[in-house]
Protein backbone atom coordinates (compact mmCIF):
# COMPACT_ATOMS: atom_id res chain seq x y z
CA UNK A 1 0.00 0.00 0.00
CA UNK A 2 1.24 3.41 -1.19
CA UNK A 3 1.66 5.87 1.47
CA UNK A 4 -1.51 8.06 1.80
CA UNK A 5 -1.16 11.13 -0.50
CA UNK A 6 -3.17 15.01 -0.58
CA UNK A 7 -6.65 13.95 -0.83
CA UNK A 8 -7.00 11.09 1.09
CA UNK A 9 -9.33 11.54 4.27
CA UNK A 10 -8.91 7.82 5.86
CA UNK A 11 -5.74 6.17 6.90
CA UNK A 12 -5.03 3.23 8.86
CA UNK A 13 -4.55 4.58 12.57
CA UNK A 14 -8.43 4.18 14.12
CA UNK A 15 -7.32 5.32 17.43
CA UNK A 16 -7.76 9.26 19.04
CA UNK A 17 -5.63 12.04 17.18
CA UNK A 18 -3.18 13.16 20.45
CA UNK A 19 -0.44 15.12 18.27
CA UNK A 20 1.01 17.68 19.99
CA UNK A 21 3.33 20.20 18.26
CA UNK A 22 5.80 22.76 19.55
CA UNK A 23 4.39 26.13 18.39
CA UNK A 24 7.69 28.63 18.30
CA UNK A 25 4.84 31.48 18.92
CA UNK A 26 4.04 29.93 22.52
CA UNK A 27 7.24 28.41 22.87
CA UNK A 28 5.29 25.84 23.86
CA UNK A 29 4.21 22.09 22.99
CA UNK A 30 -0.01 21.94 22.05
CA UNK A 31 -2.67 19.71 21.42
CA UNK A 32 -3.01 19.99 17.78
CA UNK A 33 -6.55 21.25 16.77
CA UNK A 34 -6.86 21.96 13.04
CA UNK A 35 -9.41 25.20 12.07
CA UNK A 36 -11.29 22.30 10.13
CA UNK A 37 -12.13 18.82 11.85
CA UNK A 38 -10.87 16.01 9.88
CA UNK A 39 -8.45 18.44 7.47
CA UNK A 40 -5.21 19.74 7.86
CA UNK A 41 -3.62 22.96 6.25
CA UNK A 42 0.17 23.34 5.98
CA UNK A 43 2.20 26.03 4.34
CA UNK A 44 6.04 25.14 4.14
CA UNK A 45 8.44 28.18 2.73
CA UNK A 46 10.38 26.53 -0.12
CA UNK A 47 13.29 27.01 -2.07
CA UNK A 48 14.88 30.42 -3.15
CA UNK A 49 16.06 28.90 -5.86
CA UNK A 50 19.61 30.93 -6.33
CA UNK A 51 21.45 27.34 -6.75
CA UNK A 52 21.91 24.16 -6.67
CA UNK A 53 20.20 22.08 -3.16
CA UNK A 54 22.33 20.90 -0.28
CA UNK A 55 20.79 18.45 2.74
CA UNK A 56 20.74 21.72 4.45
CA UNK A 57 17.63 23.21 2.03
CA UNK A 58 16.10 19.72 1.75
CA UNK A 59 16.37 18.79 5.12
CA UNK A 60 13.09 20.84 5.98
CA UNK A 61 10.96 19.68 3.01
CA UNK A 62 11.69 16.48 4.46
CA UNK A 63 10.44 17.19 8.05
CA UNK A 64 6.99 18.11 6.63
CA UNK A 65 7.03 15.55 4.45
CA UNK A 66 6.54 12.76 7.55
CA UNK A 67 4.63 15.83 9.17
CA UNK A 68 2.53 15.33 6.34
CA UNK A 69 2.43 11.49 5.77
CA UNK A 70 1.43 11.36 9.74
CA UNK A 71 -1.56 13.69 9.24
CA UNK A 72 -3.00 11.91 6.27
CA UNK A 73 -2.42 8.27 8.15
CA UNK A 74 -4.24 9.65 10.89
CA UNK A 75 -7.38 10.32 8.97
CA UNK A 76 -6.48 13.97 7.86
CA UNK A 77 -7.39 15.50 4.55
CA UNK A 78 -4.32 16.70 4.17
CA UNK A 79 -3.36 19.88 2.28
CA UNK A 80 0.05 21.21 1.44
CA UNK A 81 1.41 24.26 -0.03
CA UNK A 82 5.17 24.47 -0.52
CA UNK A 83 6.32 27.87 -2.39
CA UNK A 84 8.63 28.63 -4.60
CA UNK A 85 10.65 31.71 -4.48
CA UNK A 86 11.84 32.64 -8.05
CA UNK A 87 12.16 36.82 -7.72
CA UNK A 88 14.58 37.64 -5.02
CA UNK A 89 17.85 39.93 -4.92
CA UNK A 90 20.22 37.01 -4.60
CA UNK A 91 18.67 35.41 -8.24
CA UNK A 92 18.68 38.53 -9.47
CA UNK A 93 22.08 39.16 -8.71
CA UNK A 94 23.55 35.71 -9.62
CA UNK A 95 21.77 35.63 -12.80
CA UNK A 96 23.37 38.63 -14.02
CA UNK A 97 26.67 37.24 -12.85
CA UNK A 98 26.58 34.55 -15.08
CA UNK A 99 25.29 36.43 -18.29
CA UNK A 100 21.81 34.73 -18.16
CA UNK A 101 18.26 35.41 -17.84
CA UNK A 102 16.74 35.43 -14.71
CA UNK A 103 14.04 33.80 -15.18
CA UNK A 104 15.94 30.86 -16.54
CA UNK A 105 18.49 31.33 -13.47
CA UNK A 106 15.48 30.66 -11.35
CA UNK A 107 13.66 27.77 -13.51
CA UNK A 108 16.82 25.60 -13.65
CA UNK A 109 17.63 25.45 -10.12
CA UNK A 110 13.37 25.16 -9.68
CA UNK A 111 13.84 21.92 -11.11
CA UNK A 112 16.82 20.99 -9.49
CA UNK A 113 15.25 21.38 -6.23
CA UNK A 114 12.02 19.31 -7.53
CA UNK A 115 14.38 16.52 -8.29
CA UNK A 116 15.87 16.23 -5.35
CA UNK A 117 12.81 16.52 -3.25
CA UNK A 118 11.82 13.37 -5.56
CA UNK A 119 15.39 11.86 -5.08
CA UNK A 120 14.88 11.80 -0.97
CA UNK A 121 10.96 10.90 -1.48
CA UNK A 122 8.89 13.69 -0.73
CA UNK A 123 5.61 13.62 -1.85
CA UNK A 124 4.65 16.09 -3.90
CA UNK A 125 2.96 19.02 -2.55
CA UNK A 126 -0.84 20.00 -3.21
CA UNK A 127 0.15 22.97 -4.86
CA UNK A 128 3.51 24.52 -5.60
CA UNK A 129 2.73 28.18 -6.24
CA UNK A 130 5.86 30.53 -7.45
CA UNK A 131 5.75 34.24 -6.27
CA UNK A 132 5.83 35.83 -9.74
CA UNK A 133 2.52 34.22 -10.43
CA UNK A 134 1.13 35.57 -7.57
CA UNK A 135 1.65 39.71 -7.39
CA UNK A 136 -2.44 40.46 -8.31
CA UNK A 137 -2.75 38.87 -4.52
CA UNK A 138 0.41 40.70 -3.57
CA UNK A 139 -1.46 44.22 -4.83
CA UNK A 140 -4.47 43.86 -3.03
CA UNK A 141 -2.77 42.84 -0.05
CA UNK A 142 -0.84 45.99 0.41
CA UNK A 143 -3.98 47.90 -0.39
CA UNK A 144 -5.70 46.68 2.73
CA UNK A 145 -2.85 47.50 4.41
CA UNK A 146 -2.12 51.32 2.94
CA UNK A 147 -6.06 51.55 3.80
CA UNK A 148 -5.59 50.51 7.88
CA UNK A 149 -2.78 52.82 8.27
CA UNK A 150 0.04 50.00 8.48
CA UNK A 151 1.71 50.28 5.40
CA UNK A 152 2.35 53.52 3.29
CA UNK A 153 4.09 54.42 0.22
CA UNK A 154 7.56 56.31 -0.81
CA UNK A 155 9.41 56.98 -3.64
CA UNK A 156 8.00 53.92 -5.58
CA UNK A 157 8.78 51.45 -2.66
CA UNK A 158 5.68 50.59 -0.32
CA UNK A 159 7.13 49.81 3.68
CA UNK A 160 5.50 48.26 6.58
CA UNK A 161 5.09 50.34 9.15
CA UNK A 162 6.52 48.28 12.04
CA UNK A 163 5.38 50.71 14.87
CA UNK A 164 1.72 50.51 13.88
CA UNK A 165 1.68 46.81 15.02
CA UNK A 166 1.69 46.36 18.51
CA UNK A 167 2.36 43.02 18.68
CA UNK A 168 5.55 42.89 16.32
CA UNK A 169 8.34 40.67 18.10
CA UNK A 170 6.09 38.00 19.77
CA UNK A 171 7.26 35.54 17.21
CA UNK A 172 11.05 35.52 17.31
CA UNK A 173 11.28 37.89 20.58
CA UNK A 174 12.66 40.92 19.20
CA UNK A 175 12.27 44.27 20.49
CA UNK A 176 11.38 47.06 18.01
CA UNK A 177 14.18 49.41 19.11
CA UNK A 178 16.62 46.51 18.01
CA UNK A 179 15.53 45.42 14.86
CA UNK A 180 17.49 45.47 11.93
CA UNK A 181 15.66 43.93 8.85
CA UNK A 182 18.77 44.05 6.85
CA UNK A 183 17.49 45.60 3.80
CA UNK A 184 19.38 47.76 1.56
CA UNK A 185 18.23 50.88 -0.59
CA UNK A 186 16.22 51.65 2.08
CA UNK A 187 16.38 55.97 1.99
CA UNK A 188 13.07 56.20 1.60
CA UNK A 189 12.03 54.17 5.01
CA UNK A 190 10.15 56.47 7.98
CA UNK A 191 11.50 54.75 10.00
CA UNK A 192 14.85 52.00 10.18
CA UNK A 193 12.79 49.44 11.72
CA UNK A 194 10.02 49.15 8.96
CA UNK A 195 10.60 46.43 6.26
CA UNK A 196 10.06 46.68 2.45
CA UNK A 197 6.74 45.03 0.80
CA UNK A 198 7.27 46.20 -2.76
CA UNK A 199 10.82 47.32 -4.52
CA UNK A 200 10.49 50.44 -7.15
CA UNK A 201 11.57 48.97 -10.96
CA UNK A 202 15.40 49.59 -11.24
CA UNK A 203 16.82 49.50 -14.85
CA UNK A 204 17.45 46.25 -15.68
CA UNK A 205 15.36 44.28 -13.48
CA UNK A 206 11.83 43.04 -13.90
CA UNK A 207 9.18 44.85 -12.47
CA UNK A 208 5.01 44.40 -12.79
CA UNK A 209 2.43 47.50 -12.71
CA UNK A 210 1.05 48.87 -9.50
CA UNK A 211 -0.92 51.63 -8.03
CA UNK A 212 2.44 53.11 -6.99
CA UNK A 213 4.45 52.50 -9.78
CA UNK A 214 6.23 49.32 -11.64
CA UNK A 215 8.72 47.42 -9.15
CA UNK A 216 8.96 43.84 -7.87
CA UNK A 217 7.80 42.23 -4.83
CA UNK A 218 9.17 41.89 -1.31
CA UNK A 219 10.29 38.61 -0.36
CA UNK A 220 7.85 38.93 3.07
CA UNK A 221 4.85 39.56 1.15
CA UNK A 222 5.04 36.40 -0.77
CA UNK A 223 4.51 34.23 1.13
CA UNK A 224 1.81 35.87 3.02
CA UNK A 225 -0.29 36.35 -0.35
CA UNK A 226 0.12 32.89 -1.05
CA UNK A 227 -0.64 31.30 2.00
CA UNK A 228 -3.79 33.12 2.13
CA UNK A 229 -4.49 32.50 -1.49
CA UNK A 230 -4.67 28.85 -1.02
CA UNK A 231 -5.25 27.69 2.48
CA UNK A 232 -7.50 30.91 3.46
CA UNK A 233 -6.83 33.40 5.95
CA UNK A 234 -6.69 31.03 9.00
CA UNK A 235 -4.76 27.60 8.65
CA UNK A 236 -3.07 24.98 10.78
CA UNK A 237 0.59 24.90 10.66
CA UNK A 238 3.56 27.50 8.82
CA UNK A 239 7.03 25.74 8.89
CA UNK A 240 10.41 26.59 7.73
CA UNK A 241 13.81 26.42 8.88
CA UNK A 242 15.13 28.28 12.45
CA UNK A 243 16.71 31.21 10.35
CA UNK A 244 13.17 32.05 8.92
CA UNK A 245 11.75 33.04 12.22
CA UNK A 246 13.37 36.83 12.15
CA UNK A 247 12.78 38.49 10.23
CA UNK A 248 10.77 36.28 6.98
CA UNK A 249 8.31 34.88 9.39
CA UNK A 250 7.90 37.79 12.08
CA UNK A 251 7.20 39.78 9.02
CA UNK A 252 4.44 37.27 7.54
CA UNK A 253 2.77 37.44 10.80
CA UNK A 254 3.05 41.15 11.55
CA UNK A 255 1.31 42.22 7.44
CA UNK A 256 -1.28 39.37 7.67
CA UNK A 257 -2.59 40.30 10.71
CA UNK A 258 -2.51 44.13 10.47
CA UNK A 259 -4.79 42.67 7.33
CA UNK A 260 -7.58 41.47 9.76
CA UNK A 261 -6.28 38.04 9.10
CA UNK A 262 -5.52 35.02 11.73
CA UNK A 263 -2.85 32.90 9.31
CA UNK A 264 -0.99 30.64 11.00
CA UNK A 265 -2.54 28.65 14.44
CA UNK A 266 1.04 26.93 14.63
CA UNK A 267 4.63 28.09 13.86
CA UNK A 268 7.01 25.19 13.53
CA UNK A 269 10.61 25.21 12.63
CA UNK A 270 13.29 22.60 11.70
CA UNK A 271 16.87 23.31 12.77
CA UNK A 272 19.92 23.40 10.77
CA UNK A 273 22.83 21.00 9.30
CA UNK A 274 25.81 22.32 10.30
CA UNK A 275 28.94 21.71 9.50
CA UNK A 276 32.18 22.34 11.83
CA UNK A 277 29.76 23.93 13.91
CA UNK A 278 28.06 26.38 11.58
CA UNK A 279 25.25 26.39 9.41
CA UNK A 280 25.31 25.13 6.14
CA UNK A 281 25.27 27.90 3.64
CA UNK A 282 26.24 29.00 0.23
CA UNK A 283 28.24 32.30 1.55
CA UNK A 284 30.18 30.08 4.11
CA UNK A 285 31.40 27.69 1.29
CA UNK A 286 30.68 24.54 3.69
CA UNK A 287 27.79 23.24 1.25
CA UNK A 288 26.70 19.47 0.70
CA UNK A 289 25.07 19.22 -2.25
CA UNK A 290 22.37 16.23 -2.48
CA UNK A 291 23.70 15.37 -6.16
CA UNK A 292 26.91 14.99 -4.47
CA UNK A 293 25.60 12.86 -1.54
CA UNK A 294 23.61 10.47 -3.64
CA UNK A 295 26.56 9.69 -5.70
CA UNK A 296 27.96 8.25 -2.19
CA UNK A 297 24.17 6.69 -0.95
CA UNK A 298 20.68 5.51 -2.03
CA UNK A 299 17.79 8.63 -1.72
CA UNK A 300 16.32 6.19 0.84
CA UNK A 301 19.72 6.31 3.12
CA UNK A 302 20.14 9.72 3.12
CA UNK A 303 16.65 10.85 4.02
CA UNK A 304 16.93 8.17 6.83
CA UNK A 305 19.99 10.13 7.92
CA UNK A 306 18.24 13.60 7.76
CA UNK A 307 14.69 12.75 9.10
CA UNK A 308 16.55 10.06 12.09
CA UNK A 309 17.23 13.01 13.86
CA UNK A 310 14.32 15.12 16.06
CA UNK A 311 13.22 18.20 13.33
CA UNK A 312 13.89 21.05 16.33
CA UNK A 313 17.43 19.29 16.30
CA UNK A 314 20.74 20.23 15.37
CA UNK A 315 22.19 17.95 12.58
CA UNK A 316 26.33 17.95 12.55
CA UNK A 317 27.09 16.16 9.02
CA UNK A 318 29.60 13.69 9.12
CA UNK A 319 30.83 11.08 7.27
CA UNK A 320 30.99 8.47 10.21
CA UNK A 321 27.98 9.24 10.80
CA UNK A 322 26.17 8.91 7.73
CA UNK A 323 27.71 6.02 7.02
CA UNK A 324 26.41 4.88 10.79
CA UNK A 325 22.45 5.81 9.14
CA UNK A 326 22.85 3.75 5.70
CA UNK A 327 24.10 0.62 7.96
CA UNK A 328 21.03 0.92 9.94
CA UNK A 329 18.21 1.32 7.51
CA UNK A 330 20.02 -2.09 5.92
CA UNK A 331 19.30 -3.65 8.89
CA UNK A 332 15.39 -2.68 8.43
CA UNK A 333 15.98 -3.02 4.74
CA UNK A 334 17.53 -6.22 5.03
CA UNK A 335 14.85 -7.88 7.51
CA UNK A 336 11.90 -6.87 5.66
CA UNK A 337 13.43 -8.71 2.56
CA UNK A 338 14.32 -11.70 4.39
CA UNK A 339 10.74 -11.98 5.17
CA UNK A 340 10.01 -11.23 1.57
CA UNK A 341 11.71 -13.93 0.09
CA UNK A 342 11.20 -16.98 2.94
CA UNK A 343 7.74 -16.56 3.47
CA UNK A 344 6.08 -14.05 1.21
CA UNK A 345 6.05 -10.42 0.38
CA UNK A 346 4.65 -8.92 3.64
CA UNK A 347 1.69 -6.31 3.60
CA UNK A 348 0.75 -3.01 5.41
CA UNK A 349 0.06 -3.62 9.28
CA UNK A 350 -0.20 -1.50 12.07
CA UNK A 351 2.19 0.89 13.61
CA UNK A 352 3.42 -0.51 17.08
CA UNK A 353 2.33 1.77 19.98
CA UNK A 354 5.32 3.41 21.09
CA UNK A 355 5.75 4.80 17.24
CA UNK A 356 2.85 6.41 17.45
CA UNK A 357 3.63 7.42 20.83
CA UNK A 358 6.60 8.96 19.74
CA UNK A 359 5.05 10.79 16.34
CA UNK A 360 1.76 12.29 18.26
CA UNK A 361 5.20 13.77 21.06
CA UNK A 362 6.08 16.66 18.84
CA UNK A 363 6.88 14.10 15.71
CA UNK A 364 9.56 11.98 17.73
CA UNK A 365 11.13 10.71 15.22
CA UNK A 366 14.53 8.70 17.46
CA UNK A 367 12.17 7.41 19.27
CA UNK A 368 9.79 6.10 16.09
CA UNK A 369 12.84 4.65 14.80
CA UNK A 370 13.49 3.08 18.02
CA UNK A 371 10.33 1.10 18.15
CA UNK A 372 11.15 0.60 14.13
CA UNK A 373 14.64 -1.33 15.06
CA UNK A 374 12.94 -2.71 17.89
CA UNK A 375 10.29 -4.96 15.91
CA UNK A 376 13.22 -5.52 13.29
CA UNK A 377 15.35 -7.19 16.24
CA UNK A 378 12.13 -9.22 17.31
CA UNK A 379 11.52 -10.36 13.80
CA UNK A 380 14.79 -11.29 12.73
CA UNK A 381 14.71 -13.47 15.91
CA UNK A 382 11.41 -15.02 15.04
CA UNK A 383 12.29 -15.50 11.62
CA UNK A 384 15.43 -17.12 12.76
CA UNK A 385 13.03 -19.15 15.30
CA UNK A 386 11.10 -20.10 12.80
CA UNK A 387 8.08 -18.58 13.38
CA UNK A 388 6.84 -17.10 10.34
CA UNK A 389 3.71 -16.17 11.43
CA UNK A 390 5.57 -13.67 13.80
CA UNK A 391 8.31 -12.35 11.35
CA UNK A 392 5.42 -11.83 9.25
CA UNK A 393 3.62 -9.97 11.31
CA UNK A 394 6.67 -7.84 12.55
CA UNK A 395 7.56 -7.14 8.78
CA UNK A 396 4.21 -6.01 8.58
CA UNK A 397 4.32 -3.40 11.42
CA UNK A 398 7.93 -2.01 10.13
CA UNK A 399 6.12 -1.40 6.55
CA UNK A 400 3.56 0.42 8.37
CA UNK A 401 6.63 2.17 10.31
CA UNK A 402 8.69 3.11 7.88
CA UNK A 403 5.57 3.96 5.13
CA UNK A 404 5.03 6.82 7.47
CA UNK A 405 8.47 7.85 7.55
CA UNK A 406 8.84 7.62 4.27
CA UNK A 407 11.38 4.56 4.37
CA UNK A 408 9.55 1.32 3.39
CA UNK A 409 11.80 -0.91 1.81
CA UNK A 410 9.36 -2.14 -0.61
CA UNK A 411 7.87 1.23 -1.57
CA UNK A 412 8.72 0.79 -5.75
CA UNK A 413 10.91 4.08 -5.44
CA UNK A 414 12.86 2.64 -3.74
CA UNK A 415 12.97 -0.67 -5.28
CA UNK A 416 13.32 0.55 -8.47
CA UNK A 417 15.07 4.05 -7.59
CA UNK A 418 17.19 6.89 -9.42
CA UNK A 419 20.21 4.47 -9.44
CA UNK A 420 20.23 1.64 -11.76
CA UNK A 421 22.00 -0.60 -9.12
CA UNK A 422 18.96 -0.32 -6.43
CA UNK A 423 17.54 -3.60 -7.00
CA UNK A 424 21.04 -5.19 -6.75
CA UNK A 425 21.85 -3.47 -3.73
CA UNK A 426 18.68 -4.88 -2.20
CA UNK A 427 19.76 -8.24 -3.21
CA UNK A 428 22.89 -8.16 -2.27
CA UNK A 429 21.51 -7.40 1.66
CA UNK A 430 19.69 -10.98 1.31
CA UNK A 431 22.53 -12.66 0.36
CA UNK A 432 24.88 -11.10 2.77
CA UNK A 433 22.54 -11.50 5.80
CA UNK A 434 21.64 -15.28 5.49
CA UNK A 435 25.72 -15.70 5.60
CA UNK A 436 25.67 -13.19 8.66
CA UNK A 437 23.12 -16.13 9.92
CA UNK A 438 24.84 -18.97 9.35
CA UNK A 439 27.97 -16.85 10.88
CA UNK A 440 25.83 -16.42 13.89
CA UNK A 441 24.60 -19.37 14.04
CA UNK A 442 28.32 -20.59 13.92
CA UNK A 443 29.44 -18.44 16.58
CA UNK A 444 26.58 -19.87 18.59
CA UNK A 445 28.05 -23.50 18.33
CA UNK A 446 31.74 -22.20 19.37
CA UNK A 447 32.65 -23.18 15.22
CA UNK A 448 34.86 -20.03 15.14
CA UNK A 449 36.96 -21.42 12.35
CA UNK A 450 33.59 -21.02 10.02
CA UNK A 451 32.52 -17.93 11.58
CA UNK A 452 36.07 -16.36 10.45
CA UNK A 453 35.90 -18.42 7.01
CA UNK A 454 32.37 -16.86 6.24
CA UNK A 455 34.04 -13.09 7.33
CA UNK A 456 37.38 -13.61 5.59
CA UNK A 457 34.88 -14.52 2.35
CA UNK A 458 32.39 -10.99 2.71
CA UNK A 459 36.01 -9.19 2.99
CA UNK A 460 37.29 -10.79 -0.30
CA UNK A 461 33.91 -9.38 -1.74
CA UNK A 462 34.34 -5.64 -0.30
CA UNK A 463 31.94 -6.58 2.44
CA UNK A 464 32.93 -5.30 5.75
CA UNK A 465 31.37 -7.28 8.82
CA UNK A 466 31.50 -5.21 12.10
CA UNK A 467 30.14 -7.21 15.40
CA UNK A 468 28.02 -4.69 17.64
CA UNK A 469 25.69 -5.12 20.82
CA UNK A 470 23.10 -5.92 18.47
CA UNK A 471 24.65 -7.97 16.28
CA UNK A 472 26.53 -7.42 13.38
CA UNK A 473 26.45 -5.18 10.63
CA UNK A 474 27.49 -4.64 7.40
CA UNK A 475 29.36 -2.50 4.31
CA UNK A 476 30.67 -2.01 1.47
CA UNK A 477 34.41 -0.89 1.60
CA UNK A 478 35.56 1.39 -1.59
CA UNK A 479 36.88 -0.86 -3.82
């Protein structure tokens, strides 16, 4: 069974919806209540597509991807708007750099982004609106707000005015007499503190027609006209990384409601990947690109890797331990097709407790893949035992499991997958795990001179056998 996709209003879980969510406006973990029973409304900021994706940009489309997939199994009609953001200084700027079109700047790194969202498994979102196909919504939103005496406009360029919202800070914490919005070409600002909504045409650049002249949107205001556009002026959940907060999303909040509208009931935010400590980032040269990763992994590995991790979590990339996530979604990988091919291919059962347990806490996901490695360790011994009604069954609940997370083994993507070699790969984990078996079993019987015989063999092959708490595990050494 596919995982359940935008649209679907049933899933498998029959029990009481208990999600709670950390909301970054409350600082505080709540009971998840959607504005509509039975529905669920997410907006996700997407790419700024300047360049190429690393696992730091696709590491939060990930997050509410399982975000997502645990709505919809939960019963939820789920809806979900992921932006693009294809007008913006920095493609501008690049664009021009490189002697090209900007437009064509921004749709070649569009579908660079798409593909690796694809590559790690995201499903595709409801809609995927981009902000120059949007600016009629953009208008009319900073017409309410020139009419209510919150925005105003000067020289071409149309401001927020920052000190006409009470409430401005309550998101990220910042006081008005500190802010610094880091715009520049800002002359015509009352006052340092507001933030731009519209930029006046400059020669060169594209601009669109409005009441006060031809310019280009604000990078704020996009996402608050399309947020509205599509999920209404009250949804559920906005997410984004932990550098959105101040100023994008503090800004999104402040001009939608000085518009008389609710938006967003929760704020959620993913942390970074860092790397040597700092965040990953074009400017700082420390970038991972995912084309570069998946030349190393399978898609399936390194989302494991980047959604193992809690969301509100710090990732540190390393190779270690990368390497330390694509041994241990073998391990599920490697049961589930053991099952598969001594008793039969299993189906979709049902999630064990503590997974869902561990999802409704704030999406848990260590502890999700805890209970996941937990029923593969019971299987594998049943299966070993001989009872194939329990491996079975066991297989069964990690499909369920991992279908959520995105990670079933036998979900065709990743059967089939971007690489040509998938299908091997998956083979070669059967192969190599009944001769763990019979290595264990071996080891069992004090026969240490076939144990080593079986090891000495997986070396010759570039397979490297490592013997942990759990038992042992598996890789392939560079050849």
């Amino acid at each position: 069974m596919s995982p359940a996709r935008s649209g679907d209003r049933a899933g498998p879980y029959a029990g009481p919806v208990t999600l709670r969510l950390f909301d970054t406006a409350t600082r505080e973990q709540r009971d998840f209540v959607p504005v509509r029973a039975g529905a669920a409304s997410i907006y996700v900021c997407g790419a700024t597509v300047q360049g190429p994706p690393h696992i730091g940009h696709v590491r939060s489309g990930l997050n509410y991807d399982v975000l997502r997939r645990w709505l919809a199994h939960t019963g939820h009609d789920v809806t979900l708007v992921r932006n693009v953001t294809d007008i913006e200084d920095k493609i501008l700027t690049k664009a021009a750099e490189a002697g090209r079109p900007w437009w064509e700047w921004a749709a070649t790194y569009e579908r660079a982004f798409q593909a690796a969202y694809t590559a790690l498994g995201c499903l595709p979102p409801s809609i995927e609106p981009r902000a120059t196909g949007h600016v009629p919504q953009m208008i009319e939103l900073m017409e309410r707000l020139v009419e209510r005496g919150h925005a105003y406009a000067a020289d071409g360029d149309v401001y927020f005015a920052v000190r006409t919202f009470p409430d401005y800070g309550a998101l990220s914490g910042q006081r008005i007499d500190e802010v610094e919005q880091g715009e520049t070409d800002c002359g015509a600002k009352r006052d340092p503190v507001d933030f731009a909504l519209w930029k006046a045409a400059k020669p060169g650049e594209p601009s669109w027609p409005t009441p006060w002249g031809r310019g280009r949107p604000g990078w704020h205001l996009e996402c608050s006209a399309m947020a509205s556009m599509y999920l209404g002026p009250e949804f559920d959940v906005h997410g984004g990384g932990l550098d959105l907060v101040f100023p994008h999303h503090e800004n999104e909040l402040a001009q939608s409601h000085a518009a008389g509208e609710e938006f967003a009931r929760f704020w959620l935010h993913n942390a970074w990947v860092t790397t040597g400590g700092e965040k990953m980032s074009k400017s700082l040269g420390n970038t991972l690109g995912v084309d570069v990763l998946l030349g190393k992994v399978r898609g399936v590995e390194l989302r494991y890797y980047l959604v193992g991790p809690h969301y509100r979590s710090m990732i540190e990339f390393s190779e270690p331990a990368l390497q330390e996530a694509v041994s241990a979604y073998r391990r599920i990988e490697s049961f589930v097709h053991r099952v598969r091919e001594r008793i039969a291919a299993p189906g979709v059962g049902t999630p064990d407790p503590t997974f869902v347990a561990a999802l409704d806490d704030d999406l848990g996901t260590p502890g999700a893949l805890a209970a996941v490695h937990n029923a593969v360790r019971e299987g594998n011994t049943a299966l070993d035992a001989g009872d194939r009604a329990a491996a079975a069954d066991a297989a069964a609940s990690v499909r369920a499991m991992t279908g959520v997370l995105g990670l079933d083994p036998l979900d065709p993507q990743w059967l089939t997958g971007s690489r040509a070699d998938d299908a091997a790969a998956a083979a070669l984990g059967v192969i190599v795990d009944d001769l763990l078996t019979t290595r264990q079993q071996a080891r069992a019987n004090r026969d240490f001179a076939t144990a080593d015989e079986i090891r000495d063999r997986l070396l010759h092959a570039a397979v490297s056998v490592e013997d942990g708490p759990d038992g042992p595990t598996w890789s392939l050494k560079d050849a």
